[in-house]
PDB file of N, CA and C in Angstrom:
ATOM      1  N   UNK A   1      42.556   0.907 -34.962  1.00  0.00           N
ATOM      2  CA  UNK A   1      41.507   0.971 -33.979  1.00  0.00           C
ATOM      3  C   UNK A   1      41.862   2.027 -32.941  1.00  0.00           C
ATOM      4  N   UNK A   2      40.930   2.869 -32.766  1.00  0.00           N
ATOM      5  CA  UNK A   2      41.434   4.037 -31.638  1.00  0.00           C
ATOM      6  C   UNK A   2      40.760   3.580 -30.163  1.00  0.00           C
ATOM      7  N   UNK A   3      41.352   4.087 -29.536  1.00  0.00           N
ATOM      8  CA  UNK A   3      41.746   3.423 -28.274  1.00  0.00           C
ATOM      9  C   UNK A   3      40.758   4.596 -27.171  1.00  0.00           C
ATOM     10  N   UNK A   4      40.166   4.670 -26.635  1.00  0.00           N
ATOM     11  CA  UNK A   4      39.318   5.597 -25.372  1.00  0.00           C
ATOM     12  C   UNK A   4      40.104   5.510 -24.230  1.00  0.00           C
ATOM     13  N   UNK A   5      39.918   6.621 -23.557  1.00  0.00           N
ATOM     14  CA  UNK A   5      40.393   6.551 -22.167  1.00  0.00           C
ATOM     15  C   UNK A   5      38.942   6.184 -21.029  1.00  0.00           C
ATOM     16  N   UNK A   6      39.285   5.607 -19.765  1.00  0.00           N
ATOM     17  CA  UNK A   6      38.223   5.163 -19.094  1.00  0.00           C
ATOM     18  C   UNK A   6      37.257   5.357 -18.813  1.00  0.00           C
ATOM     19  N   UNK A   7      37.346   7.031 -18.747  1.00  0.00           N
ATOM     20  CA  UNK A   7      35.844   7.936 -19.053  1.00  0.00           C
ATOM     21  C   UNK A   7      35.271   7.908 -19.956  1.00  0.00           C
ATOM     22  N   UNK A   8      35.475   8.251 -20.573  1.00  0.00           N
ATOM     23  CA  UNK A   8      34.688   7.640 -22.248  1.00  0.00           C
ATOM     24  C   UNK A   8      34.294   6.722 -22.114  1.00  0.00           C
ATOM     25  N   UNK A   9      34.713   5.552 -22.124  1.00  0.00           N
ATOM     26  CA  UNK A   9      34.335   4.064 -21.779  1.00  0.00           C
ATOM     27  C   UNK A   9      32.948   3.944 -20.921  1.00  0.00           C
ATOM     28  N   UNK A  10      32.998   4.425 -20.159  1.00  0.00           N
ATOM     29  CA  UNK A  10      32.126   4.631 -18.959  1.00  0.00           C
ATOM     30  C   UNK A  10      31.103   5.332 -19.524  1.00  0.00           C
ATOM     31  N   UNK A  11      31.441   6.633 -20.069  1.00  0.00           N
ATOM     32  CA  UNK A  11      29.900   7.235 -20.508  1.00  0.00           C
ATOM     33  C   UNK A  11      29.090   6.533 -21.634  1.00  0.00           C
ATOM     34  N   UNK A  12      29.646   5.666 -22.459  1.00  0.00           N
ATOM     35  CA  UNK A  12      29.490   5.020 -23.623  1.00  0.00           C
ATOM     36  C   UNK A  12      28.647   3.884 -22.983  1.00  0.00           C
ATOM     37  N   UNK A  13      28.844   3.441 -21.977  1.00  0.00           N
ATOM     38  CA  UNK A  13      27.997   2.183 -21.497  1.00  0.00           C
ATOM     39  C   UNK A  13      26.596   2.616 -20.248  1.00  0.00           C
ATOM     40  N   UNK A  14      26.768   3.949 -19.737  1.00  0.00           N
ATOM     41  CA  UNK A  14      25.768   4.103 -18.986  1.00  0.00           C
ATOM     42  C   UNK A  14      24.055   4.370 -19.188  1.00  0.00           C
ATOM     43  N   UNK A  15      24.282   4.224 -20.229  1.00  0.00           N
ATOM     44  CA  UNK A  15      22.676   4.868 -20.867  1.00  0.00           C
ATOM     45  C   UNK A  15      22.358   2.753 -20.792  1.00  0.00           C
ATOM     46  N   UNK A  16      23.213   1.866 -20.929  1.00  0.00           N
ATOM     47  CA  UNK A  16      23.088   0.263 -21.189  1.00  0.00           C
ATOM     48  C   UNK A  16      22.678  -0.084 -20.024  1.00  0.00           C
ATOM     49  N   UNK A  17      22.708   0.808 -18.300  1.00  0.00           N
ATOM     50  CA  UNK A  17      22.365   0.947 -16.888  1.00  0.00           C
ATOM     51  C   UNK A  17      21.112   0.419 -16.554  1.00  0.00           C
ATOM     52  N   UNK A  18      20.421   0.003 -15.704  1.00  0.00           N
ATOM     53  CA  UNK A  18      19.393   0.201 -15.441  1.00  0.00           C
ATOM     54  C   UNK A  18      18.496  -0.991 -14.005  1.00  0.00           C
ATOM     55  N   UNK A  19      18.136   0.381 -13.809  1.00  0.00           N
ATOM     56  CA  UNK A  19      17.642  -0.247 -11.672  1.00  0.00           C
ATOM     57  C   UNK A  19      16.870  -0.963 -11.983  1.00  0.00           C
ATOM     58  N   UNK A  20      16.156  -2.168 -11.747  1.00  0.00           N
ATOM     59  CA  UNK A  20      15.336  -3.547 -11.386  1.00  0.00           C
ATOM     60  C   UNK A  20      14.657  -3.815 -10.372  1.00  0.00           C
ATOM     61  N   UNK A  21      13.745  -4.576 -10.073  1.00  0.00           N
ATOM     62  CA  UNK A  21      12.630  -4.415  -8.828  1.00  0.00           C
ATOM     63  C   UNK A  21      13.631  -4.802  -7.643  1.00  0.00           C
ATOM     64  N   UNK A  22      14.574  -5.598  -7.877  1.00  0.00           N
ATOM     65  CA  UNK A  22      15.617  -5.812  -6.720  1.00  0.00           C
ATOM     66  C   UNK A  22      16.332  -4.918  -5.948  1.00  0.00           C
ATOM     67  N   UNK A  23      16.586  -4.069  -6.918  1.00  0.00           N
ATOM     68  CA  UNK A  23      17.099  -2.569  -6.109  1.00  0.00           C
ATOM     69  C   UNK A  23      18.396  -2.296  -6.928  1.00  0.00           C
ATOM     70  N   UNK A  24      18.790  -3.277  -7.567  1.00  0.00           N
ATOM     71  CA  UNK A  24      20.213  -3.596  -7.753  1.00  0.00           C
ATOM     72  C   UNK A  24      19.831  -2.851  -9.424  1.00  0.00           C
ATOM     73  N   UNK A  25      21.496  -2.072  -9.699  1.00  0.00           N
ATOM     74  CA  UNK A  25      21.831  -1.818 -11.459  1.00  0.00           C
ATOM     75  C   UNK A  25      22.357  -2.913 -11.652  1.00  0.00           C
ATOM     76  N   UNK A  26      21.980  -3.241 -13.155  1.00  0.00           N
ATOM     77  CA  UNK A  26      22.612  -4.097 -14.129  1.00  0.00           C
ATOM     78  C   UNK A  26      22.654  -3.355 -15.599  1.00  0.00           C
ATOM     79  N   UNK A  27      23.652  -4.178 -16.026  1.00  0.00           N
ATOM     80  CA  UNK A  27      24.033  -3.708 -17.655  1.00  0.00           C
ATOM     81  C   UNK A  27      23.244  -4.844 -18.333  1.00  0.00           C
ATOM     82  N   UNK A  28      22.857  -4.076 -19.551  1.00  0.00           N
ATOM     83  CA  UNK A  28      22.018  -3.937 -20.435  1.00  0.00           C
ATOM     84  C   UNK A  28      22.808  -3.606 -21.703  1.00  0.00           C
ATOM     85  N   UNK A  29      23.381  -4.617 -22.387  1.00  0.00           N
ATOM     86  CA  UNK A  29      24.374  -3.740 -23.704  1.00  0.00           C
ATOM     87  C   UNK A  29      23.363  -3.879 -24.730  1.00  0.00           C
ATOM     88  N   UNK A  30      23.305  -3.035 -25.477  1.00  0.00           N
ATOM     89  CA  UNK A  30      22.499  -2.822 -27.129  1.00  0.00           C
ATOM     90  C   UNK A  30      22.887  -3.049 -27.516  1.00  0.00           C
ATOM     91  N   UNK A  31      24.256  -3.329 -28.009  1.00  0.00           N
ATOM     92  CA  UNK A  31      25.183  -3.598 -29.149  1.00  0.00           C
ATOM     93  C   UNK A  31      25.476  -5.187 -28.911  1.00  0.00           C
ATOM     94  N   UNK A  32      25.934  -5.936 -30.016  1.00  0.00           N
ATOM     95  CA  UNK A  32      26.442  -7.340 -30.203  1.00  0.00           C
ATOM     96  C   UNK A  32      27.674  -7.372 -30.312  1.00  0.00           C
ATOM     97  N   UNK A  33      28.495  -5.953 -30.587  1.00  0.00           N
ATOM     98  CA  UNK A  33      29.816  -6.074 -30.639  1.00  0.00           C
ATOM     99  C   UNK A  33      30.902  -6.985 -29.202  1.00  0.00           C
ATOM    100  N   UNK A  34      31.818  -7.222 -29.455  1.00  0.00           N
ATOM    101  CA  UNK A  34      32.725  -7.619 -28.857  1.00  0.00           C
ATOM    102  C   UNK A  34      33.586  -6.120 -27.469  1.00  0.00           C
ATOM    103  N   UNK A  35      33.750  -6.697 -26.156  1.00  0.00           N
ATOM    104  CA  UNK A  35      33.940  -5.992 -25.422  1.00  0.00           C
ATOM    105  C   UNK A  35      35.479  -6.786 -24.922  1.00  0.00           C
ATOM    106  N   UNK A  36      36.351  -5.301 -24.593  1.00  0.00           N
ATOM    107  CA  UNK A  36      37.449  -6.220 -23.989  1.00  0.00           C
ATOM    108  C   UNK A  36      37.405  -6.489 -22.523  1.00  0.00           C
ATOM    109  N   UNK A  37      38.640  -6.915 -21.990  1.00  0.00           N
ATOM    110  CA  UNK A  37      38.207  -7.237 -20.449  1.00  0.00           C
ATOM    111  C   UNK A  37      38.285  -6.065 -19.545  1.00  0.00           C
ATOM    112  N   UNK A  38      38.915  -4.949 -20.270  1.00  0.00           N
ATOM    113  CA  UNK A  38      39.659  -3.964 -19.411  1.00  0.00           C
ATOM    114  C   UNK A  38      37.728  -3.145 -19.772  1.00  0.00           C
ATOM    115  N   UNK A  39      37.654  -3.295 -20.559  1.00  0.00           N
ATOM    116  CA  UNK A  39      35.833  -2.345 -20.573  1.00  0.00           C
ATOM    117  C   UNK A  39      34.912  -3.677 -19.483  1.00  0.00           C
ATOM    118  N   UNK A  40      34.872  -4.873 -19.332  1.00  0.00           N
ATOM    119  CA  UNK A  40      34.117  -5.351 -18.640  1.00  0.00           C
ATOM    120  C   UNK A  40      34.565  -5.533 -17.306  1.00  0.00           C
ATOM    121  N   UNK A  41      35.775  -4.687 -17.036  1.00  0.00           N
ATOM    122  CA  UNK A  41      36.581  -4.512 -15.302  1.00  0.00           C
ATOM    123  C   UNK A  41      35.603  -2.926 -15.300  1.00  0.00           C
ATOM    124  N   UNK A  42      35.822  -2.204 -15.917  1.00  0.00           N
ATOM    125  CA  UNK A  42      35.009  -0.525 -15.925  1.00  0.00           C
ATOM    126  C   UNK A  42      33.714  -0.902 -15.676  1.00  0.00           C
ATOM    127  N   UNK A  43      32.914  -1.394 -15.773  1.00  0.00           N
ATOM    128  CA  UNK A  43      31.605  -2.024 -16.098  1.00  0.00           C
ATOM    129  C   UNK A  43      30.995  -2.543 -14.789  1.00  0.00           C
ATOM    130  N   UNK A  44      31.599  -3.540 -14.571  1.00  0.00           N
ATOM    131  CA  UNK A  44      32.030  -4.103 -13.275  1.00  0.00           C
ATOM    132  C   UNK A  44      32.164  -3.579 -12.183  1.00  0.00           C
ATOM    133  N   UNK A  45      33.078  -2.586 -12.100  1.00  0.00           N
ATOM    134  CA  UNK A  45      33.283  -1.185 -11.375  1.00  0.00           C
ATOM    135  C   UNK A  45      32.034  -0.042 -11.175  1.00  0.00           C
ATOM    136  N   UNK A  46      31.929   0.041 -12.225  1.00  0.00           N
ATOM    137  CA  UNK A  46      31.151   0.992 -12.236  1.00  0.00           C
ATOM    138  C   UNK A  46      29.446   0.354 -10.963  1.00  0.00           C
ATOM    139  N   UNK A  47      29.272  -0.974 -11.659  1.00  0.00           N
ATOM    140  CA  UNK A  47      27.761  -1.517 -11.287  1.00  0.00           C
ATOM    141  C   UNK A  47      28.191  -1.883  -9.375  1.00  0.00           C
ATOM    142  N   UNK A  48      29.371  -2.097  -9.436  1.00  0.00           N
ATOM    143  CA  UNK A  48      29.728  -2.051  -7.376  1.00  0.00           C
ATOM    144  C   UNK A  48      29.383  -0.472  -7.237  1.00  0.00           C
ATOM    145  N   UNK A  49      30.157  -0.030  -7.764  1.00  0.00           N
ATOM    146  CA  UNK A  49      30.073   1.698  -6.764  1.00  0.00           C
ATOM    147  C   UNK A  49      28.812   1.980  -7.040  1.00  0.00           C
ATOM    148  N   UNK A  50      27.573   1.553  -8.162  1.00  0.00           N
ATOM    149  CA  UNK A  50      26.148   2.224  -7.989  1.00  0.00           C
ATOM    150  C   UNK A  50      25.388   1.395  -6.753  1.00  0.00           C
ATOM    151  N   UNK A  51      26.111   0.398  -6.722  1.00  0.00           N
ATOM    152  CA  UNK A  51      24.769  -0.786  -5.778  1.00  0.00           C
ATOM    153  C   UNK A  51      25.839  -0.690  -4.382  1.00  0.00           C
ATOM    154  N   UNK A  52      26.926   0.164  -4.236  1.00  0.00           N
ATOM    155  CA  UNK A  52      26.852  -0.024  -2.451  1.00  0.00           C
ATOM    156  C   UNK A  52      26.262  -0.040  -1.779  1.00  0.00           C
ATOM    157  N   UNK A  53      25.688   1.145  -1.710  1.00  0.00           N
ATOM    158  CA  UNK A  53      24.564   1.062  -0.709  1.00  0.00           C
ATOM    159  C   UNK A  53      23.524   0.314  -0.577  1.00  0.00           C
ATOM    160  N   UNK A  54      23.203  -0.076  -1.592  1.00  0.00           N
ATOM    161  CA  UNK A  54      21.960  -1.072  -1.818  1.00  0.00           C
ATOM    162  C   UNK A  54      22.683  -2.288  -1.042  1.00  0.00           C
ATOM    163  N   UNK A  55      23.519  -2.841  -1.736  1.00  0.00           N
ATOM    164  CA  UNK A  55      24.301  -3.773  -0.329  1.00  0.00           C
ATOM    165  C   UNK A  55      24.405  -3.349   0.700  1.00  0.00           C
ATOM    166  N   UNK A  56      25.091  -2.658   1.368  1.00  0.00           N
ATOM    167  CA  UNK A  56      24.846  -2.171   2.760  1.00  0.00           C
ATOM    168  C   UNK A  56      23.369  -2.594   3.398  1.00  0.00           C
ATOM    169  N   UNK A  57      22.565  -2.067   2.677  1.00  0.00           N
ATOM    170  CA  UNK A  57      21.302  -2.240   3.269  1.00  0.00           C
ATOM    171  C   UNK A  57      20.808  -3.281   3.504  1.00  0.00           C
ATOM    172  N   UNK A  58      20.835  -4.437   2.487  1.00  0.00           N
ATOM    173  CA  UNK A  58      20.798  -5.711   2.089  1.00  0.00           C
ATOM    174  C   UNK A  58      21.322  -6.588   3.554  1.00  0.00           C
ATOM    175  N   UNK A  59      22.619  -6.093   3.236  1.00  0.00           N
ATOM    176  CA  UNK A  59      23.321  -6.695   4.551  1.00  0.00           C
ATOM    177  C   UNK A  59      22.855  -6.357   5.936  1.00  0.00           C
ATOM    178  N   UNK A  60      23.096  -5.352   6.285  1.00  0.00           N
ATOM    179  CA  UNK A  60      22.439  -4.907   7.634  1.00  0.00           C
ATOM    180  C   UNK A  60      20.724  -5.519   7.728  1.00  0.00           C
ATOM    181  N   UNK A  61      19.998  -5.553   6.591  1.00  0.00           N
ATOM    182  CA  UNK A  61      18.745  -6.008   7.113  1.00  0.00           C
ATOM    183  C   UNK A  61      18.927  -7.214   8.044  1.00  0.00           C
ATOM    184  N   UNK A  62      19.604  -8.410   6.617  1.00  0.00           N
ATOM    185  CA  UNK A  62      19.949  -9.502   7.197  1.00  0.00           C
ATOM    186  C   UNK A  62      20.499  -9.584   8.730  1.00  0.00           C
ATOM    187  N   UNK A  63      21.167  -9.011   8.483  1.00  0.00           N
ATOM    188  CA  UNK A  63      21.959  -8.898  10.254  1.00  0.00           C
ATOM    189  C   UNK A  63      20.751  -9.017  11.130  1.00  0.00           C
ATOM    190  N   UNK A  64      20.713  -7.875  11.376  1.00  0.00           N
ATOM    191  CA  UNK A  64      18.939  -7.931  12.245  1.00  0.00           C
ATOM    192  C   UNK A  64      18.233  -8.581  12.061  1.00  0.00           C
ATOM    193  N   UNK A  65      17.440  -9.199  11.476  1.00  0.00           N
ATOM    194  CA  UNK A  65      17.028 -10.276  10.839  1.00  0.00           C
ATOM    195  C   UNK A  65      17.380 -11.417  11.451  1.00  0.00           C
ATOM    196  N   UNK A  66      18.548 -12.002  11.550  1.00  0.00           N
ATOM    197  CA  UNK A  66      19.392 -12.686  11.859  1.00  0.00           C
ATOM    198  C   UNK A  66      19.850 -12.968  13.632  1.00  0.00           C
ATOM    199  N   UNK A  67      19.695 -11.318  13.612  1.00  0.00           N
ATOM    200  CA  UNK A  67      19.613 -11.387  14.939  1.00  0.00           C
ATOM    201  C   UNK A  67      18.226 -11.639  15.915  1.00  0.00           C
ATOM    202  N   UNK A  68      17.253 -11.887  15.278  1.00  0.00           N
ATOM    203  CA  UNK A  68      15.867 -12.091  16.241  1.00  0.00           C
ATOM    204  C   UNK A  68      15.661 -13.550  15.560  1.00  0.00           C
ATOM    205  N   UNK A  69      16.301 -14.498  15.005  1.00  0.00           N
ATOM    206  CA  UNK A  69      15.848 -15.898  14.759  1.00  0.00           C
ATOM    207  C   UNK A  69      16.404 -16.710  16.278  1.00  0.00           C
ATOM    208  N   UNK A  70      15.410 -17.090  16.850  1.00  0.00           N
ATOM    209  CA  UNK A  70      15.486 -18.180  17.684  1.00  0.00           C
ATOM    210  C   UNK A  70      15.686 -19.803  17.677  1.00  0.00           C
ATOM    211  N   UNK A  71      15.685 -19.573  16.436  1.00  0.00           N
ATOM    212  CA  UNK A  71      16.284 -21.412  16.054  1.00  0.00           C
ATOM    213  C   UNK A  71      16.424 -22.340  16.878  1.00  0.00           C
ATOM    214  N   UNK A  72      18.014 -21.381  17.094  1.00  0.00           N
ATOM    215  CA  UNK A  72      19.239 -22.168  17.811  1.00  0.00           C
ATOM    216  C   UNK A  72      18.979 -21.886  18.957  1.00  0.00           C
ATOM    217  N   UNK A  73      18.009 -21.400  19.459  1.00  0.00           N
ATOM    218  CA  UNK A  73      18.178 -20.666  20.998  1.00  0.00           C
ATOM    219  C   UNK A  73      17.155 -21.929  21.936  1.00  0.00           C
ATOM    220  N   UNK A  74      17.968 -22.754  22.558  1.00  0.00           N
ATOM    221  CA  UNK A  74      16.956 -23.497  23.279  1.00  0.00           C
ATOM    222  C   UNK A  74      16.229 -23.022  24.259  1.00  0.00           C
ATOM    223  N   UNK A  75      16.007 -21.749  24.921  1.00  0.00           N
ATOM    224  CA  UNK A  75      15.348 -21.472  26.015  1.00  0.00           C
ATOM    225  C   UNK A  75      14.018 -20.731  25.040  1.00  0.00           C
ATOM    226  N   UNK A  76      14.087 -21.020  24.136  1.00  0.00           N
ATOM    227  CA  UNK A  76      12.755 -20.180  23.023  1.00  0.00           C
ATOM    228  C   UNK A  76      12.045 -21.521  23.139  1.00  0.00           C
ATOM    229  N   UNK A  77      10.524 -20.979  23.664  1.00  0.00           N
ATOM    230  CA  UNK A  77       9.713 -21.740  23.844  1.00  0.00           C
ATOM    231  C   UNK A  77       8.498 -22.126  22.003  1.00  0.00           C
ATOM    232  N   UNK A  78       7.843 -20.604  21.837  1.00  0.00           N
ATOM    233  CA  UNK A  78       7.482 -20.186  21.110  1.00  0.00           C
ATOM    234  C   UNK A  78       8.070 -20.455  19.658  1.00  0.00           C
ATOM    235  N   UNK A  79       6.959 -20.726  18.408  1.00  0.00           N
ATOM    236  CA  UNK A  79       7.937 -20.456  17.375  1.00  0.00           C
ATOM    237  C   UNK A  79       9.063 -19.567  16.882  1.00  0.00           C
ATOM    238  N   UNK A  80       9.914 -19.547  15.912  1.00  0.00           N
ATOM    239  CA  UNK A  80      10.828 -18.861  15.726  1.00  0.00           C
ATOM    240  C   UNK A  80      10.009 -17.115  14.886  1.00  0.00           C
ATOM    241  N   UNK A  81      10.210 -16.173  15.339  1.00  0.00           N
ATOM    242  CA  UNK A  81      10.030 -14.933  14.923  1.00  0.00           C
ATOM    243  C   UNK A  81      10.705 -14.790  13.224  1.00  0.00           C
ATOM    244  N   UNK A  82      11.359 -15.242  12.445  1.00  0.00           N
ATOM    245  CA  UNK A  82      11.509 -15.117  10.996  1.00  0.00           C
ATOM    246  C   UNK A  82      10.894 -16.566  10.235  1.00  0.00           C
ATOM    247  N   UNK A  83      11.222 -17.576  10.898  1.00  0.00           N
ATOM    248  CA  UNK A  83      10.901 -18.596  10.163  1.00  0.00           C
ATOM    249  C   UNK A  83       9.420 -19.206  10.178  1.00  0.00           C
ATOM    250  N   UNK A  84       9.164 -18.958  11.460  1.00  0.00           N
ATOM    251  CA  UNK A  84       7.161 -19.261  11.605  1.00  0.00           C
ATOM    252  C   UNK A  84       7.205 -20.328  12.316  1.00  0.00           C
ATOM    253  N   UNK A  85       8.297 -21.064  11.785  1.00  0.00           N
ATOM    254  CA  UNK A  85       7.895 -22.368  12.266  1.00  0.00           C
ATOM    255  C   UNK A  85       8.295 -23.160  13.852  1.00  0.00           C
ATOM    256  N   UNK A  86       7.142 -23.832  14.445  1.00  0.00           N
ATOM    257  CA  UNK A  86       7.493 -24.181  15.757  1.00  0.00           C
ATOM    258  C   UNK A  86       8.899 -24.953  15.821  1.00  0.00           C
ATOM    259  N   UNK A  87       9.636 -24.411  17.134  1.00  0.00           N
ATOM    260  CA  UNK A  87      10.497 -25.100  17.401  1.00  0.00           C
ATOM    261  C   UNK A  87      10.984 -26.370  17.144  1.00  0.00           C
ATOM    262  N   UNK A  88      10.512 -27.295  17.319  1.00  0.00           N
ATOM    263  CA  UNK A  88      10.461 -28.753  17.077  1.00  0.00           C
ATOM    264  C   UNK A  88      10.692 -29.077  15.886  1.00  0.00           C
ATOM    265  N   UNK A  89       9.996 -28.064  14.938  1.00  0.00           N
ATOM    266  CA  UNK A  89       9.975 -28.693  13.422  1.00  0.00           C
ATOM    267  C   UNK A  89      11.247 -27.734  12.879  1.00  0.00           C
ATOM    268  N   UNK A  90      11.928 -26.869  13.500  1.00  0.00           N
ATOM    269  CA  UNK A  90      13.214 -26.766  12.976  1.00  0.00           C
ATOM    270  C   UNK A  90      14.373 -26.966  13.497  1.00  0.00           C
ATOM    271  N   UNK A  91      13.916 -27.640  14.405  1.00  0.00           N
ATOM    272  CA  UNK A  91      15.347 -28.876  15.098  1.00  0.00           C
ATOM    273  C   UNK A  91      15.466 -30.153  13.968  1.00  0.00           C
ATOM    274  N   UNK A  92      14.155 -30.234  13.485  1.00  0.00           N
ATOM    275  CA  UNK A  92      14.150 -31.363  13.071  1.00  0.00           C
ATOM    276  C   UNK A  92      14.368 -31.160  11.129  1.00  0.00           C
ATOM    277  N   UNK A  93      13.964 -29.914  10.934  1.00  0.00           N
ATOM    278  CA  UNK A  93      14.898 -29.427   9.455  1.00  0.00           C
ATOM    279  C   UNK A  93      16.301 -29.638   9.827  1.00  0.00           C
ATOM    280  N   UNK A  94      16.561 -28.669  10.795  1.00  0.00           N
ATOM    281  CA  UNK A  94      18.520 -28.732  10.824  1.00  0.00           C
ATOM    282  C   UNK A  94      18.818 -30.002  10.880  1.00  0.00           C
ATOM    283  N   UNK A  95      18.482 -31.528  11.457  1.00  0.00           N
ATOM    284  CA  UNK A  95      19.474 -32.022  12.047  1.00  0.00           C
ATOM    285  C   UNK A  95      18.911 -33.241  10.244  1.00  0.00           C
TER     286      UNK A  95
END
């Protein structure tokens, strides 16, 4: 059995790539063959370094996001700005 080096590996699986309404790459293998672990660490690798940024973004939305929920904020009169819902009725989810 001949053996590839990591590049190879890598170009052999990228056409298997592919972006989704989420934003996010995922693999897609065509083949039924058997993969070892050291090709599904490359793989793996590979699908973090395409979707950083897409995380980044992900994250930071949340943040902000996060940062205008009034929930927890007892001097918020008004419903909460992400959740909709009046005060009262998400004291009374949380507790």
């Amino acid at each position: 059995m001949r053996m590839l080096d990591n590049e190879k590996l890598i170009k052999l699986v990228e056409n298997d790539i592919d972006k989704l309404e989420d934003g996010y790459y995922y693999y897609f293998p065509d083949s039924a063959g058997g993969m070892s672990s050291n090709l599904l660490r490359l793989i793996a690798d590979k699908l973090d370094a395409m979707n950083f940024e897409h995380d980044l973004q992900i994250k930071e939305y949340f943040e902000k996001e996060q940062q205008k929920c009034t929930c927890d904020n007892p001097s918020a009169i008004s419903a909460c700005p992400i959740h909709g819902l009046p005060k009262l009725i998400m004291t009374q989810i949380r507790t």
